[in-house]
C-alpha atoms as a PDB file:
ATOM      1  CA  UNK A   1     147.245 210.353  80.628  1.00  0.00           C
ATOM      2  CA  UNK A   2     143.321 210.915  81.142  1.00  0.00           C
ATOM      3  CA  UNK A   3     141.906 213.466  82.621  1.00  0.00           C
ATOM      4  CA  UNK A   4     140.693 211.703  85.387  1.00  0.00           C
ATOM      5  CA  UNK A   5     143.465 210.111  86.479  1.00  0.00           C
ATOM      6  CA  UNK A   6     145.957 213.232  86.156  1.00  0.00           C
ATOM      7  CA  UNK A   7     143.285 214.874  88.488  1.00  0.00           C
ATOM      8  CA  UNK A   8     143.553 211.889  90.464  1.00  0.00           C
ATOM      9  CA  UNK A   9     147.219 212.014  90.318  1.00  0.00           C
ATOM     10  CA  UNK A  10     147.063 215.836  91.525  1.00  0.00           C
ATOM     11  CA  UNK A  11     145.098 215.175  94.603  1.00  0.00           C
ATOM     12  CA  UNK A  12     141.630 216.592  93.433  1.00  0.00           C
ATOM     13  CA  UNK A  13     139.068 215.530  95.657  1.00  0.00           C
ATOM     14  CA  UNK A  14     137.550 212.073  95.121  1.00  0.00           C
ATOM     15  CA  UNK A  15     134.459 213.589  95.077  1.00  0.00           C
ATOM     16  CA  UNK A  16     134.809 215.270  92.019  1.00  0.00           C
ATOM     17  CA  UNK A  17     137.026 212.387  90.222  1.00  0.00           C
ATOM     18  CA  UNK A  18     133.980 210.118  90.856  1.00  0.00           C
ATOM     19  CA  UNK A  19     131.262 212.636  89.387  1.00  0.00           C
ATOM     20  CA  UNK A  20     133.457 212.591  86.424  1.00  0.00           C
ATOM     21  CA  UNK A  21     133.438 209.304  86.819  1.00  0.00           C
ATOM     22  CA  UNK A  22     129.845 208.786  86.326  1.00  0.00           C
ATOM     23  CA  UNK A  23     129.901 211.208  83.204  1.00  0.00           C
ATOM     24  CA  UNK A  24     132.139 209.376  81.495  1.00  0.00           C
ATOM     25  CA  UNK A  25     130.345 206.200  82.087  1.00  0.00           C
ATOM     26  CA  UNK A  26     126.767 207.707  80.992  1.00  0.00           C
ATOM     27  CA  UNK A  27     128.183 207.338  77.315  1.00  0.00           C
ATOM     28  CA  UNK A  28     128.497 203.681  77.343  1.00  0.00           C
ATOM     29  CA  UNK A  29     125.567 202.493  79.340  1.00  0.00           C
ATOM     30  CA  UNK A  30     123.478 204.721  76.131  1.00  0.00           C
ATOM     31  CA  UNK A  31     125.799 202.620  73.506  1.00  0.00           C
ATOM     32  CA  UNK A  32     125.576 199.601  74.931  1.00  0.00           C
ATOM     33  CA  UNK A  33     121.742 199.836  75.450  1.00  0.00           C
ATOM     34  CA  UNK A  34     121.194 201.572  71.170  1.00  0.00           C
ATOM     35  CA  UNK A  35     123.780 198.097  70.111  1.00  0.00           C
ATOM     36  CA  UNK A  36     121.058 195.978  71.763  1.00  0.00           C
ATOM     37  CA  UNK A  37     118.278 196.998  69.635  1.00  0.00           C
ATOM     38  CA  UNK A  38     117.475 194.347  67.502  1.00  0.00           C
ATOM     39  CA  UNK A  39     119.272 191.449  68.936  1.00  0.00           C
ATOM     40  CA  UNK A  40     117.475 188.461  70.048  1.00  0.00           C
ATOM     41  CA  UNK A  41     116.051 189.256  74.368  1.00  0.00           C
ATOM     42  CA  UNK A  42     117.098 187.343  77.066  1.00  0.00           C
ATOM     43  CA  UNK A  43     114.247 185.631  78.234  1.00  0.00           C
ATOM     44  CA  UNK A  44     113.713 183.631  81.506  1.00  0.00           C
ATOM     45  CA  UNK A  45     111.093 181.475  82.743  1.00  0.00           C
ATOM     46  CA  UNK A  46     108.821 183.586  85.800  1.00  0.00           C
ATOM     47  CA  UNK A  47     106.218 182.514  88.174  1.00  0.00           C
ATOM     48  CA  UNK A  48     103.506 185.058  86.619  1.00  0.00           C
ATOM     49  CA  UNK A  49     101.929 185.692  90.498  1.00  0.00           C
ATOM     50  CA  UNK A  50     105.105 186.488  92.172  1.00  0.00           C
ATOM     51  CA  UNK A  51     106.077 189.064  89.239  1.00  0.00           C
ATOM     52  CA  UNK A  52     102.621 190.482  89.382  1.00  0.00           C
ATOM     53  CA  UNK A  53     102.881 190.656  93.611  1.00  0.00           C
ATOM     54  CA  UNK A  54     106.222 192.205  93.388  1.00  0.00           C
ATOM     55  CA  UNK A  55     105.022 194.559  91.041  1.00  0.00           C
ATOM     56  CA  UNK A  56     102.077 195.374  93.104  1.00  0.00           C
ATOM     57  CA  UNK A  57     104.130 196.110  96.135  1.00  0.00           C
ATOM     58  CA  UNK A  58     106.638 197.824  94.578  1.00  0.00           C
ATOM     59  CA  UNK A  59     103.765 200.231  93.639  1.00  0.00           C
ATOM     60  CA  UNK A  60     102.269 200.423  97.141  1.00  0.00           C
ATOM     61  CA  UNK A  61     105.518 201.901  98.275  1.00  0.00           C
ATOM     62  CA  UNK A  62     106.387 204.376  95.686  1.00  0.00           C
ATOM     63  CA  UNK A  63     102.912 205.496  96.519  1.00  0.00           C
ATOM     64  CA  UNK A  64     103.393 205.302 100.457  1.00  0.00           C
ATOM     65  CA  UNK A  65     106.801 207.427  99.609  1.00  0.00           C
ATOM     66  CA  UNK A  66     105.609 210.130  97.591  1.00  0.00           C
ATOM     67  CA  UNK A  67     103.571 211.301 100.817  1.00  0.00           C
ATOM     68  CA  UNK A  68      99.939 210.533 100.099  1.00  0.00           C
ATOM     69  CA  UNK A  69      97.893 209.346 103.091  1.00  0.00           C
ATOM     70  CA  UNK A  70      97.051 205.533 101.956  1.00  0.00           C
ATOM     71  CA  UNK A  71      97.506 203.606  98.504  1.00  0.00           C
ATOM     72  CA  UNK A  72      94.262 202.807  96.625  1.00  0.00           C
ATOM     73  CA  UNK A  73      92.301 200.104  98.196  1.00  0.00           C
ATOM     74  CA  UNK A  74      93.649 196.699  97.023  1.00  0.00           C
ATOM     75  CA  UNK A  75      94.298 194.228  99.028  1.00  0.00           C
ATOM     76  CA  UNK A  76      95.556 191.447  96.893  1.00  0.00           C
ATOM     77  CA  UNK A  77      97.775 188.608  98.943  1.00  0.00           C
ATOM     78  CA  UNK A  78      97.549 185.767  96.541  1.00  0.00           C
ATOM     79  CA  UNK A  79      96.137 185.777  93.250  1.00  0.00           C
ATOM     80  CA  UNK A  80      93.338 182.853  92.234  1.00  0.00           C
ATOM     81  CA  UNK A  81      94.859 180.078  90.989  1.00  0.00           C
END
């Protein structure tokens, strides 16, 4: 038996059987990212504007949420065409 699941079986508290959980996880998601290295990407077909926007925005907020009074002035809605 594993130690997570005799700790399970003891009545530990789920709390710490799904911290361990996430350790023992950690492992793979590093293996399975180093076995991807050199294999052929999975690409996909993007509207160039709307990944550009989203990244944009998706600045503007980290920015808003780290506490500084106003993001730098851009005020891009739609790119030129």
């Amino acid at each position: 038996m594993a130690w997570k699941q005799y700790l399970e079986s003891t009545g530990t508290e789920e709390m710490v059987t799904n911290e361990m959980e996430k350790d023992i996880e950690a492992p793979r998601i590093i293996a399975d990212r180093f076995q991807k290295i050199g294999s052929s990407p999975n690409l996909k077909s993007a509207d160039l504007q709307e990944v550009v926007l989203r990244a944009i925005h998706s600045h503007a907020a980290t920015y808003l949420s780290s506490g500084r009074a106003h993001p730098p002035h851009h005020h891009w809605t739609k790119l030129s065409s």
